[in-house]
Protein backbone atom coordinates (compact mmCIF):
# COMPACT_ATOMS: atom_id res chain seq x y z
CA UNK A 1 -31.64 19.89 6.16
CA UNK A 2 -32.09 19.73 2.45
CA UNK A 3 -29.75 16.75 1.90
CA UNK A 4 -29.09 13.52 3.97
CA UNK A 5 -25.30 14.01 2.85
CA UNK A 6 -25.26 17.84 5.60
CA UNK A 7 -25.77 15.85 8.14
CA UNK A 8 -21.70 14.61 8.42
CA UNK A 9 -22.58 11.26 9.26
CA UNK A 10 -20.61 8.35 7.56
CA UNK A 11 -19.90 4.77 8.22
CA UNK A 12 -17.29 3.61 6.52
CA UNK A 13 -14.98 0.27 6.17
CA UNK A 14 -11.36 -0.25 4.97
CA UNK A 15 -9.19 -3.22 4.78
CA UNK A 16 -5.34 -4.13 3.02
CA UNK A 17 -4.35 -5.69 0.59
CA UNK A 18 -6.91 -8.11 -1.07
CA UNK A 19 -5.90 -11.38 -3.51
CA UNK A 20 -8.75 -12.80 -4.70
CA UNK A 21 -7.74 -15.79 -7.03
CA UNK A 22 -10.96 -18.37 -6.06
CA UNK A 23 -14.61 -17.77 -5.76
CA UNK A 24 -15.69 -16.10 -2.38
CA UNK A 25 -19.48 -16.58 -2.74
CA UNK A 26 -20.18 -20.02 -2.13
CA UNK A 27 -19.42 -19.81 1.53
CA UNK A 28 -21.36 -19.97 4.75
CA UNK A 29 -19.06 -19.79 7.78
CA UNK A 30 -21.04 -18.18 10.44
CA UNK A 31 -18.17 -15.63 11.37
CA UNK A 32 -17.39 -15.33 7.57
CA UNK A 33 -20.90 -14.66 6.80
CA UNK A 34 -20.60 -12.28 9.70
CA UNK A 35 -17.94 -10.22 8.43
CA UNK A 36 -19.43 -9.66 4.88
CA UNK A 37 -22.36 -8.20 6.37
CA UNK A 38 -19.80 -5.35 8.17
CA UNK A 39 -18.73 -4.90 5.45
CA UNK A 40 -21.91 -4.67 3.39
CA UNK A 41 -23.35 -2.95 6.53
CA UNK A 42 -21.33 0.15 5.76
CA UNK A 43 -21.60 3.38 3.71
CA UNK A 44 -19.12 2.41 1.77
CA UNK A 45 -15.96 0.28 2.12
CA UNK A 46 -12.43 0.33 0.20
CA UNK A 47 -9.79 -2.78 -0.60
CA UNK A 48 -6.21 -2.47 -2.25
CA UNK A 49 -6.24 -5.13 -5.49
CA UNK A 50 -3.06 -5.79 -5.01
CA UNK A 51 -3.76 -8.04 -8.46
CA UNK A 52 -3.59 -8.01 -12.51
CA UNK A 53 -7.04 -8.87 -14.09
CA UNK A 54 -6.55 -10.53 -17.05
CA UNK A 55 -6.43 -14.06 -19.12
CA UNK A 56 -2.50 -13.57 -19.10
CA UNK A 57 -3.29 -12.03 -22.61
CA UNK A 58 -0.22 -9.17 -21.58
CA UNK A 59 3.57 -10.26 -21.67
CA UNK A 60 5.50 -10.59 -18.37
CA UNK A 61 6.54 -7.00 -17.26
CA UNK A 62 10.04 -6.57 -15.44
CA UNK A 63 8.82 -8.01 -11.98
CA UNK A 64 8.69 -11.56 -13.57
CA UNK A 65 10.73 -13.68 -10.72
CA UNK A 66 7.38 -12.88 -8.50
CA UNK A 67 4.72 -12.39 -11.26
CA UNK A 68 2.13 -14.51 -9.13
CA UNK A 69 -0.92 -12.02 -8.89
CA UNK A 70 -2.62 -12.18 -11.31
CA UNK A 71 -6.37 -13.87 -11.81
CA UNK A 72 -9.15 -13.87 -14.26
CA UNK A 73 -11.26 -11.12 -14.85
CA UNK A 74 -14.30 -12.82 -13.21
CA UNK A 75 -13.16 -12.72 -9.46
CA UNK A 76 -13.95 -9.23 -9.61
CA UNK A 77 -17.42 -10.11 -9.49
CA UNK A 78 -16.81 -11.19 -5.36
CA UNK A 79 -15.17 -8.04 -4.60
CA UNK A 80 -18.75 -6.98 -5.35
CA UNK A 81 -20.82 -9.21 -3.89
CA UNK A 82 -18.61 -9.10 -0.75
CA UNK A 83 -20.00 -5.26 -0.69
CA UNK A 84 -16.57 -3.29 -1.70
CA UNK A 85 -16.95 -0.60 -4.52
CA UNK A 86 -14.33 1.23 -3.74
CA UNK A 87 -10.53 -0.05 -5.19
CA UNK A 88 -7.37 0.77 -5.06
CA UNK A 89 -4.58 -0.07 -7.57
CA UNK A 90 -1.32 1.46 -6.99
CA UNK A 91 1.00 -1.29 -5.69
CA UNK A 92 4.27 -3.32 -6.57
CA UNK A 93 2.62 -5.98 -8.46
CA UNK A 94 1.01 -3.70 -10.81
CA UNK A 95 3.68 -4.27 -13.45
CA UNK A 96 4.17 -7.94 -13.29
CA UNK A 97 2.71 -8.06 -16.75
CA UNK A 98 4.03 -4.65 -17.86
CA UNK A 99 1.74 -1.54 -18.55
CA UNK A 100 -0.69 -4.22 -20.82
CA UNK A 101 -1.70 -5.85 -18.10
CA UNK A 102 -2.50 -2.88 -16.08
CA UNK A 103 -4.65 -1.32 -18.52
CA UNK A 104 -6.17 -4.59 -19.11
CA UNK A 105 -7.17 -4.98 -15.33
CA UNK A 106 -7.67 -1.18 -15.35
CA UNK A 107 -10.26 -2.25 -17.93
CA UNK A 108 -11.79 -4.66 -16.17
CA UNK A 109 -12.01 -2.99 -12.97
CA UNK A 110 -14.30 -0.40 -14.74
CA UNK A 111 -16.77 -2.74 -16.47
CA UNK A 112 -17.09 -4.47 -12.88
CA UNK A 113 -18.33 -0.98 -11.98
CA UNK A 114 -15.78 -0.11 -9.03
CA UNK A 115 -14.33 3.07 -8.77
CA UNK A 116 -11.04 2.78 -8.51
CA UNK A 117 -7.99 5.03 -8.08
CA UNK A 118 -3.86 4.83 -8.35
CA UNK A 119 -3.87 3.79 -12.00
CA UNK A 120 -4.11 5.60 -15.28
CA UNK A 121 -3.19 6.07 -18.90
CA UNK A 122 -0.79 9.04 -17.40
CA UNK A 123 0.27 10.15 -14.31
CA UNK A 124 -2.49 12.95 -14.30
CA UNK A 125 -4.99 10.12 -14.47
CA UNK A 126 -2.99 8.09 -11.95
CA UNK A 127 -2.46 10.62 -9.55
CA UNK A 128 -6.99 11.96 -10.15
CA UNK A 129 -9.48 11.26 -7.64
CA UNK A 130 -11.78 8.97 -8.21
CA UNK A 131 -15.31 9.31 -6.87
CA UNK A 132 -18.44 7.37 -5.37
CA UNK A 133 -21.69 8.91 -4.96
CA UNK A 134 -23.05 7.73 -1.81
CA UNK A 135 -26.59 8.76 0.10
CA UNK A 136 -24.16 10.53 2.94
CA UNK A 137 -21.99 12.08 0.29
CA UNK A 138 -19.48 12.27 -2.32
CA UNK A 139 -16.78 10.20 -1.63
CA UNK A 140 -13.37 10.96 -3.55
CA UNK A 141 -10.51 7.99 -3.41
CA UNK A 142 -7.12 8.89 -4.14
CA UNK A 143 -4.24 6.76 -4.07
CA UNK A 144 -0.18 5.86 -3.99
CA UNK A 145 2.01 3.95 -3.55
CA UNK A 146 6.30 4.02 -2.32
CA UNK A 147 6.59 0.59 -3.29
CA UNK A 148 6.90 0.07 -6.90
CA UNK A 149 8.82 -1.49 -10.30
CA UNK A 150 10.44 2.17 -11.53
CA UNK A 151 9.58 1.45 -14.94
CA UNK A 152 5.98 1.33 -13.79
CA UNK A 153 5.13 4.59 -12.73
CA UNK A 154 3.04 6.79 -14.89
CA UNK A 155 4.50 9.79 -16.63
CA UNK A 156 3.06 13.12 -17.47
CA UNK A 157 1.63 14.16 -20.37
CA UNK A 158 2.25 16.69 -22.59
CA UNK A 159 0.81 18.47 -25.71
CA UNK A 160 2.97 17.67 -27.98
CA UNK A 161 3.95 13.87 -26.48
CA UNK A 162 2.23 11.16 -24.74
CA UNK A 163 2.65 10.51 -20.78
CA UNK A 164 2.94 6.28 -20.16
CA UNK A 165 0.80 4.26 -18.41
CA UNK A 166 1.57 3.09 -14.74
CA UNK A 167 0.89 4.04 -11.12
CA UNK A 168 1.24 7.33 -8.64
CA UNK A 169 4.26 6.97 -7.44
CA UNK A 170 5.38 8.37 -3.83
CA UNK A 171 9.61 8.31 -3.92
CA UNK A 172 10.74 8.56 -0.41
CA UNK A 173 14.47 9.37 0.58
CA UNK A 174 16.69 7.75 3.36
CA UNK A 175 18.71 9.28 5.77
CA UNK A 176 21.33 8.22 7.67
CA UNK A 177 23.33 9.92 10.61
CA UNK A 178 26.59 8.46 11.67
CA UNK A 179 29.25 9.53 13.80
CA UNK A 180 32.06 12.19 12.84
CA UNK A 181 34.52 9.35 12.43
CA UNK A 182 32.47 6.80 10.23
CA UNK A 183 31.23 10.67 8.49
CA UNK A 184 35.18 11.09 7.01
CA UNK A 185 35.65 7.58 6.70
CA UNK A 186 32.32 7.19 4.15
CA UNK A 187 33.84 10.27 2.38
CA UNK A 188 37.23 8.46 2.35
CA UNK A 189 35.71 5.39 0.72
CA UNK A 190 34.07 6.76 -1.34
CA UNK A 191 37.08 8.91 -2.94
CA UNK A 192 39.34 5.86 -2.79
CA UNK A 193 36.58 4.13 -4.89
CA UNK A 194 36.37 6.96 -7.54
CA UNK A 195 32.59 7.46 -6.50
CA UNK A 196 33.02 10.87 -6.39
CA UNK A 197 34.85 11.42 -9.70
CA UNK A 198 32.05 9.91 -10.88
CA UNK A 199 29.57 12.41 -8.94
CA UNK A 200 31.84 15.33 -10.59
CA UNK A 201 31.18 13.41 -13.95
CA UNK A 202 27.64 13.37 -13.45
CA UNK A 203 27.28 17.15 -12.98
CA UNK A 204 29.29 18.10 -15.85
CA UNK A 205 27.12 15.88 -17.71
CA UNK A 206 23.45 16.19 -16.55
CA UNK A 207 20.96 18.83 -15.81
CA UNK A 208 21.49 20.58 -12.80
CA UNK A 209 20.08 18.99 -9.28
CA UNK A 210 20.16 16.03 -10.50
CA UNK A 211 23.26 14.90 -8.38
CA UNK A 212 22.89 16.78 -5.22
CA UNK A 213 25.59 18.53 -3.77
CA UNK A 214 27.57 17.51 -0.60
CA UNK A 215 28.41 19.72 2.18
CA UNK A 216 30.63 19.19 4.99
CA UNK A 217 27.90 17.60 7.23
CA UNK A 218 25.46 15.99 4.22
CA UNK A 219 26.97 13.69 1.85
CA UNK A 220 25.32 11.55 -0.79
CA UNK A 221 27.05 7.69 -0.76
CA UNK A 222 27.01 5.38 -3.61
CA UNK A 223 24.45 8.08 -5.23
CA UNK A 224 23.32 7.21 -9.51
CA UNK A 225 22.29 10.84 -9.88
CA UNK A 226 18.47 9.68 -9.46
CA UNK A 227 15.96 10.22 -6.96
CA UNK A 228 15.55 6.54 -6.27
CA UNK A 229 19.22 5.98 -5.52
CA UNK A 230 19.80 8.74 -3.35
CA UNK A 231 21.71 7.65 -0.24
CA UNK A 232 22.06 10.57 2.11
CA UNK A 233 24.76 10.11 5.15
CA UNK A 234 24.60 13.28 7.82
CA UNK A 235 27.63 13.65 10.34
CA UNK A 236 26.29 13.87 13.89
CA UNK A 237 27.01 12.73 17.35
CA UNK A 238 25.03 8.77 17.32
CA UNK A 239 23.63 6.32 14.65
CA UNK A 240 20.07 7.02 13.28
CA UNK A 241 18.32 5.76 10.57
CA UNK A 242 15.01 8.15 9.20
CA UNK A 243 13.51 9.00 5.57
CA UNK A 244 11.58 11.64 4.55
CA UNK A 245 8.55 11.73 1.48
CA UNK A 246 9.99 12.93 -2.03
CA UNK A 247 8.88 16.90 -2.02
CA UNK A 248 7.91 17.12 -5.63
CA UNK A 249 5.75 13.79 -5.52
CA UNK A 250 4.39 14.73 -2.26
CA UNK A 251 3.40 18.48 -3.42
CA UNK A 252 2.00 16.46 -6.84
CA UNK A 253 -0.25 14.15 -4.71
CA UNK A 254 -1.68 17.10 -2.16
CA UNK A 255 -2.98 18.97 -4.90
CA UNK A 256 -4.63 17.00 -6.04
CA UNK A 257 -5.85 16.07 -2.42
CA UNK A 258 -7.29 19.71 -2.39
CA UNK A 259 -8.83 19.00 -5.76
CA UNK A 260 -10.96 16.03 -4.20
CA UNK A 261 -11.28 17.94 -0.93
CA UNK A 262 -13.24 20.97 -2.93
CA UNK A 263 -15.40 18.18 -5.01
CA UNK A 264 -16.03 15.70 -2.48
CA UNK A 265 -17.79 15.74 0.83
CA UNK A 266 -15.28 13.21 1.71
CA UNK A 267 -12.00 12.46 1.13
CA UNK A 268 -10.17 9.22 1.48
CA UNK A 269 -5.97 8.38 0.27
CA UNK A 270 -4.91 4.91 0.17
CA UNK A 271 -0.97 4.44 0.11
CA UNK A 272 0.28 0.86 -0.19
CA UNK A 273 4.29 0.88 1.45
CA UNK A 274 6.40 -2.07 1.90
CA UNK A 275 9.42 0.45 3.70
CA UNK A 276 10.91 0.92 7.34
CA UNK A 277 13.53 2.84 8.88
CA UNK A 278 14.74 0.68 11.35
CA UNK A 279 11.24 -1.34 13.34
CA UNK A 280 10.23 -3.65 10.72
CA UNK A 281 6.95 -3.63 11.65
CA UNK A 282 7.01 0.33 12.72
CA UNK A 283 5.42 2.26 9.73
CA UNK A 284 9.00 4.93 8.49
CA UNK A 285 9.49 8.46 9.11
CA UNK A 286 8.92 9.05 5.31
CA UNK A 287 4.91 7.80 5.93
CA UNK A 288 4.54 9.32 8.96
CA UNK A 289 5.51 12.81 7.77
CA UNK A 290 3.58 12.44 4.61
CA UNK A 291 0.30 11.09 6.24
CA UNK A 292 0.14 13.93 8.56
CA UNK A 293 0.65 15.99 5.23
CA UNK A 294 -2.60 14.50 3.46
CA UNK A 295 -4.24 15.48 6.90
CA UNK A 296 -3.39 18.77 6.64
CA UNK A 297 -4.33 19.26 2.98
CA UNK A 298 -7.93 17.47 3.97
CA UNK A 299 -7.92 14.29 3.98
CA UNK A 300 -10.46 12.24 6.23
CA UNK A 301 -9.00 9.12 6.59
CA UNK A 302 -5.17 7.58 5.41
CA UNK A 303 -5.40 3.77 4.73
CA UNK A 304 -1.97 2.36 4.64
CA UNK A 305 -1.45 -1.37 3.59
CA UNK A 306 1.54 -3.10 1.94
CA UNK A 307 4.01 -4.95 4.08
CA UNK A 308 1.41 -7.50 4.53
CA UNK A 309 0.72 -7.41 8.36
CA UNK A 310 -1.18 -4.46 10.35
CA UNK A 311 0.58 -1.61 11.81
CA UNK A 312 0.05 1.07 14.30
CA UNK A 313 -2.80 3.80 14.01
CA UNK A 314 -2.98 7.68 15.28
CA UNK A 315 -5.72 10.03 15.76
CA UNK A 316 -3.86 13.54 14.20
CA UNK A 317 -6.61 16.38 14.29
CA UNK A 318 -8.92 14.40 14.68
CA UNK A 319 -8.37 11.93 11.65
CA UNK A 320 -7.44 8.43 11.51
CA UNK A 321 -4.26 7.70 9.99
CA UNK A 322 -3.85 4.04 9.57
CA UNK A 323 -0.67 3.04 8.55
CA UNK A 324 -0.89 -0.76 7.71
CA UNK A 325 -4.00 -2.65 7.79
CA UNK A 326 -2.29 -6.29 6.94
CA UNK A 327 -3.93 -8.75 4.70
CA UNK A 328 -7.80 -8.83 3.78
CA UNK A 329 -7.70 -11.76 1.57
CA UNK A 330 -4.88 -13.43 0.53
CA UNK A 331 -4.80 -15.89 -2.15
CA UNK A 332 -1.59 -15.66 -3.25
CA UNK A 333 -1.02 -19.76 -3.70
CA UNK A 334 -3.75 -20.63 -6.31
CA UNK A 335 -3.08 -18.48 -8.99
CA UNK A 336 -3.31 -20.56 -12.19
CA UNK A 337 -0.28 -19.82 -14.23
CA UNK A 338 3.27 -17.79 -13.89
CA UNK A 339 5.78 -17.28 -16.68
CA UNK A 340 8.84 -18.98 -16.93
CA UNK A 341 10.97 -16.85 -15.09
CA UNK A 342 8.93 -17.06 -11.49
CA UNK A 343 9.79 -20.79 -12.30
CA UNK A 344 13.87 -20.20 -13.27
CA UNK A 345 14.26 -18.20 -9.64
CA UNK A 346 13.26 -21.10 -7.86
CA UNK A 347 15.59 -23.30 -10.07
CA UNK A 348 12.18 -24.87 -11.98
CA UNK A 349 12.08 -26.06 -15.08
CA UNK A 350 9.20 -26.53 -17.62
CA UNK A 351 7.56 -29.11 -16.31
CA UNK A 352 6.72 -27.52 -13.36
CA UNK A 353 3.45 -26.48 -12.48
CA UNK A 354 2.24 -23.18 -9.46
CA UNK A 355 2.06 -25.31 -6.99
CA UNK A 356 5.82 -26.69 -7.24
CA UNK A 357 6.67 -22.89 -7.46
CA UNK A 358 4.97 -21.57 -4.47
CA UNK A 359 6.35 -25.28 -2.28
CA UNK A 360 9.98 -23.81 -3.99
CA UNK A 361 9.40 -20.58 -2.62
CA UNK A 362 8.01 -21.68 0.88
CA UNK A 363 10.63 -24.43 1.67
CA UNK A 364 7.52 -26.69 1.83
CA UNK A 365 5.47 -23.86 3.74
CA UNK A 366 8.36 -22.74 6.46
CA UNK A 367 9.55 -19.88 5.27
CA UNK A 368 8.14 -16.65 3.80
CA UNK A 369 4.58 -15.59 5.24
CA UNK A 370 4.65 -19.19 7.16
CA UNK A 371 6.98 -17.74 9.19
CA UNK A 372 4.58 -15.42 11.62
CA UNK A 373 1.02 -15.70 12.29
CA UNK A 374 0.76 -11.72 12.13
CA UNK A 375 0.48 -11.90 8.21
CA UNK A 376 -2.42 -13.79 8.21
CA UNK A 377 -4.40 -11.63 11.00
CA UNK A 378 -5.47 -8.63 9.20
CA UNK A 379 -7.37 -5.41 10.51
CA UNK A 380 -10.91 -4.49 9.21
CA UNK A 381 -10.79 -1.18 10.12
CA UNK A 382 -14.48 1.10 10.48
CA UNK A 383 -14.23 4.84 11.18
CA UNK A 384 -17.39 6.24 12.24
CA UNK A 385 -18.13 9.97 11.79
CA UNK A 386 -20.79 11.62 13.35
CA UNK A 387 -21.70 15.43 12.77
CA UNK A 388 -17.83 15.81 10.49
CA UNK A 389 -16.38 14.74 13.77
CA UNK A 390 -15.13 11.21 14.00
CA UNK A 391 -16.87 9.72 16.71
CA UNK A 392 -14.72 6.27 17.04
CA UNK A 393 -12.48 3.99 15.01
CA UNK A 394 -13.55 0.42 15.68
CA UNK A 395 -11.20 -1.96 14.50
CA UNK A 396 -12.22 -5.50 13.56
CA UNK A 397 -9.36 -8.45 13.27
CA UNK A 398 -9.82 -10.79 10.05
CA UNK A 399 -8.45 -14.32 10.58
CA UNK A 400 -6.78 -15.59 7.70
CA UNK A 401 -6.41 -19.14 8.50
CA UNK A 402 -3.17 -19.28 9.58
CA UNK A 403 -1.26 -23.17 8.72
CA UNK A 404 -4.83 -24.03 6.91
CA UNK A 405 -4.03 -25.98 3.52
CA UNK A 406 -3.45 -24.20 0.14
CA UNK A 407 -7.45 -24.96 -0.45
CA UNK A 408 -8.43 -22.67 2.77
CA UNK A 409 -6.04 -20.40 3.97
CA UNK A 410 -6.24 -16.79 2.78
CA UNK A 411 -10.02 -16.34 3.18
CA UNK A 412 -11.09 -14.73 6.04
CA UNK A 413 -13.59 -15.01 8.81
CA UNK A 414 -14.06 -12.86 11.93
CA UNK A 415 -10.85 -13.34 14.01
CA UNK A 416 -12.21 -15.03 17.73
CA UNK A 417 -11.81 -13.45 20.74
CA UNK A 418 -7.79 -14.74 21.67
CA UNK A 419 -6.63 -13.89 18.27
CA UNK A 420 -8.27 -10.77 18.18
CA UNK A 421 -7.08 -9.48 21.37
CA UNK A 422 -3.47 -10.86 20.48
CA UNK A 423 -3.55 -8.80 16.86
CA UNK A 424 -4.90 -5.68 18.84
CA UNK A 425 -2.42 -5.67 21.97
CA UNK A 426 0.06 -5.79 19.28
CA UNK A 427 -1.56 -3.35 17.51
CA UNK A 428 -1.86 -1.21 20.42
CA UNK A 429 2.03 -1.23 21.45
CA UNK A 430 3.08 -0.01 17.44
CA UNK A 431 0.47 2.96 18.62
CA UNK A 432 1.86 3.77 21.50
CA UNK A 433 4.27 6.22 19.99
CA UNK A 434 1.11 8.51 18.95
CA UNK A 435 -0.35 8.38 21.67
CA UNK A 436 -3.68 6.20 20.66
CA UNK A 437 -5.42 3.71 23.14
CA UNK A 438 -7.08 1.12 22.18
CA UNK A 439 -9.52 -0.37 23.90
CA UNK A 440 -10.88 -3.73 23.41
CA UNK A 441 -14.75 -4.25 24.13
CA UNK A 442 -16.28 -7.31 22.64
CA UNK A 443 -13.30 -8.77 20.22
CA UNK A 444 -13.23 -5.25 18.94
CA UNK A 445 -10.62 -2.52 19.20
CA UNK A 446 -12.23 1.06 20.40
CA UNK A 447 -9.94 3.98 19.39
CA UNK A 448 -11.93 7.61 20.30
CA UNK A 449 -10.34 10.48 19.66
């Protein structure tokens, strides 16, 4: 061999969503210490910053009832030092202070020297691999995201006008399938409402396509004429709920998955989705079918992340699609400051300060992510290929600190041995359905293909 990179050997590391709002690098846990030196340890290893970077410079944006993540510039710095250079930023709270504050952080994020993907001054640049030279190999990062402010996603770009800033966007389209009877009495509704004079309206008045036609066994139900709207109700014989992956965002995204898969030795996309079908904790149809896509078109490994608490994990061809890793770090309490409106939705006034805001919208700390121990046990997932063949998916639990004060919890250490087994068998049953096994050696989860 000329090059260490023919060899097809990688070690790599991925984790969720990450909300870094205090410094990381003054601690000395042993299982903490532990679990930076996996990470560090590996080839390379990927987060989600599901945060704004900024010195709340930028205005609001339109997510302001919630506009809690965001941090100064400096806590990019741990990312770093906890061994990530790999990022992510397409996620819901990336326009919580509007498309400044993303190219602000977007900024940032490049002077800290990650690469980062999911972001960009148009959607070409959103929707563009980004790429890490390793010593096993180039490593392109794409990324998505299903979950998102509307008004946030980036636009294209033409020659004669300029795209906007925002995030790749992956729209995603639910289904429903009721019985004949409930079929004609939707349809009857709906005319009785003068829904579908309005339809009829809508495609006298806009291009064609954009309000999809009904037939007798598809109908569209309380449908705006847009994509994100669309409501689709099919007759058939019992009650199902499924989705399915926009086509024209999902053909957008795989090419340029077979752009990184013709520059890259490897090829990772990152997809942060809130959505279910029906299972809240069961990753939707729309994911499952688009995952399998990326696969397809050459991707190496899927990282899901975004509901906040880990989901199941299949082996398809030989890949490892995981389709929610949970929570890395989550600091979500101690951000500094929040405009007015986060404080108005939890009927606060000015003199209010964060921490009032986030007791508002905990009840105290019993509701919200209080209310299961499963958001604050993430997985630290570590696919190991050997020879382009993955060898074995080992899959680490973070503890979170679970009911540890606003000072504490978030930050995570090695999970011990009971919660890790009770985060894997968990695990392990949202798998079933693909077919994995997991086995659990040493606090670890052992997936081989």
């Amino acid at each position: 061999m000329i090059y260490e990179a023919e060899a097809g050997d990688l070690n790599l590391v991925a984790v969720g969503d990450a909300m870094v709002t205090q410094k990381l690098s003054v601690y000395r846990e042993a299982r903490y210490l532990e679990l930076m030196d996996l990470i560090r340890g590996a080839d390379a290893a990927c987060a989600n910053l599901e945060m704004t970077y900024h010195d709340w410079e930028p205005a609001p944006g339109l997510s302001t009832s919630v506009a809690f993540s965001a941090t100064t510039p400096a806590h990019l710095e741990e990312y770093k030092w906890m061994g990530f250079r790999l990022a992510t930023m397409a996620h819901n709270h990336h326009n919580d202070y509007g498309i400044d504050g993303l190219l602000t952080s977007q900024g940032h994020v490049e002077e800290a020297g990650l690469v980062h993907a999911g972001a960009g001054r148009n959607l070409a640049e959103a929707r563009a691999p980004a790429y890490l030279e390793t010593p096993k190999g180039r490593i392109a990062l794409l990324a998505c995201a299903s979950t998102f402010v509307e008004a946030g996603l980036a636009t294209r770009q033409r020659p004669d006008h300029k795209g906007r800033a925002g995030i790749s966007g992956l729209h995603h389209h639910p289904i429903y399938t009721v019985d004949p009877q409930s079929f004609e009495q939707l349809r009857r509704i709906s005319r009785g409402l003068g829904l579908e004079a309005n339809k009829d309206a809508l495609r006298r008045f806009v291009s064609y396509g954009d309000v999809p036609r009904d037939t007798d066994d598809e109908f569209y139900f309380i449908d705006r004429g847009r994509p994100a709207y669309r409501r689709l109700f099919r007759r058939g014989e019992e009650f199902a709920v499924s989705s399915e992956p926009d086509a024209g965002d999902t053909e957008d995204i795989l090419r340029w998955v077979r752009e990184a898969r013709r520059q890259a030795d490897w090829v990772l996309l990152s997809i942060h989705c809130h959505e279910h079908d029906v299972d809240p904790e069961a990753a939707p149809a729309f994911l499952e079918t688009f995952a399998r896509r990326c696969v397809d078109e050459g991707v190496d490994v899927f990282i899901g992340h975004g509901p906040h608490f880990a989901r199941g994990v299949e082996i398809y061809r030989g890949k490892p699609i995981l389709y929610g890793l949970g929570n890395f770090v989550f600091q979500n309490e101690t951000y500094r400051w929040a405009p007015q409106e986060t404080y108005e939705a939890h009927g606060l006034g000015y003199d209010n300060t964060t921490a009032d805001a986030w007791d508002a919208r905990t009840l105290g700390g019993t509701v919200s992510f209080y209310s299961d121990p499963k958001y604050w046990r993430g997985l630290v997932a570590q696919p190991v290929f050997q020879g382009w063949e993955l060898k074995e998916l080992r899959l680490h639990v973070a503890d979170l600190g679970y009911r540890q004060p606003r000072s504490r919890n978030g930050r995570p250490v090695l999970a011990s041995a009971e919660i890790a087994s009770e985060t894997l068998d968990r695990v392990a049953r949202l798998s079933e359905r693909y077919g994995t096994r997991i086995d659990f050696r040493d606090g670890v989860g052992i997936v081989r293909p």
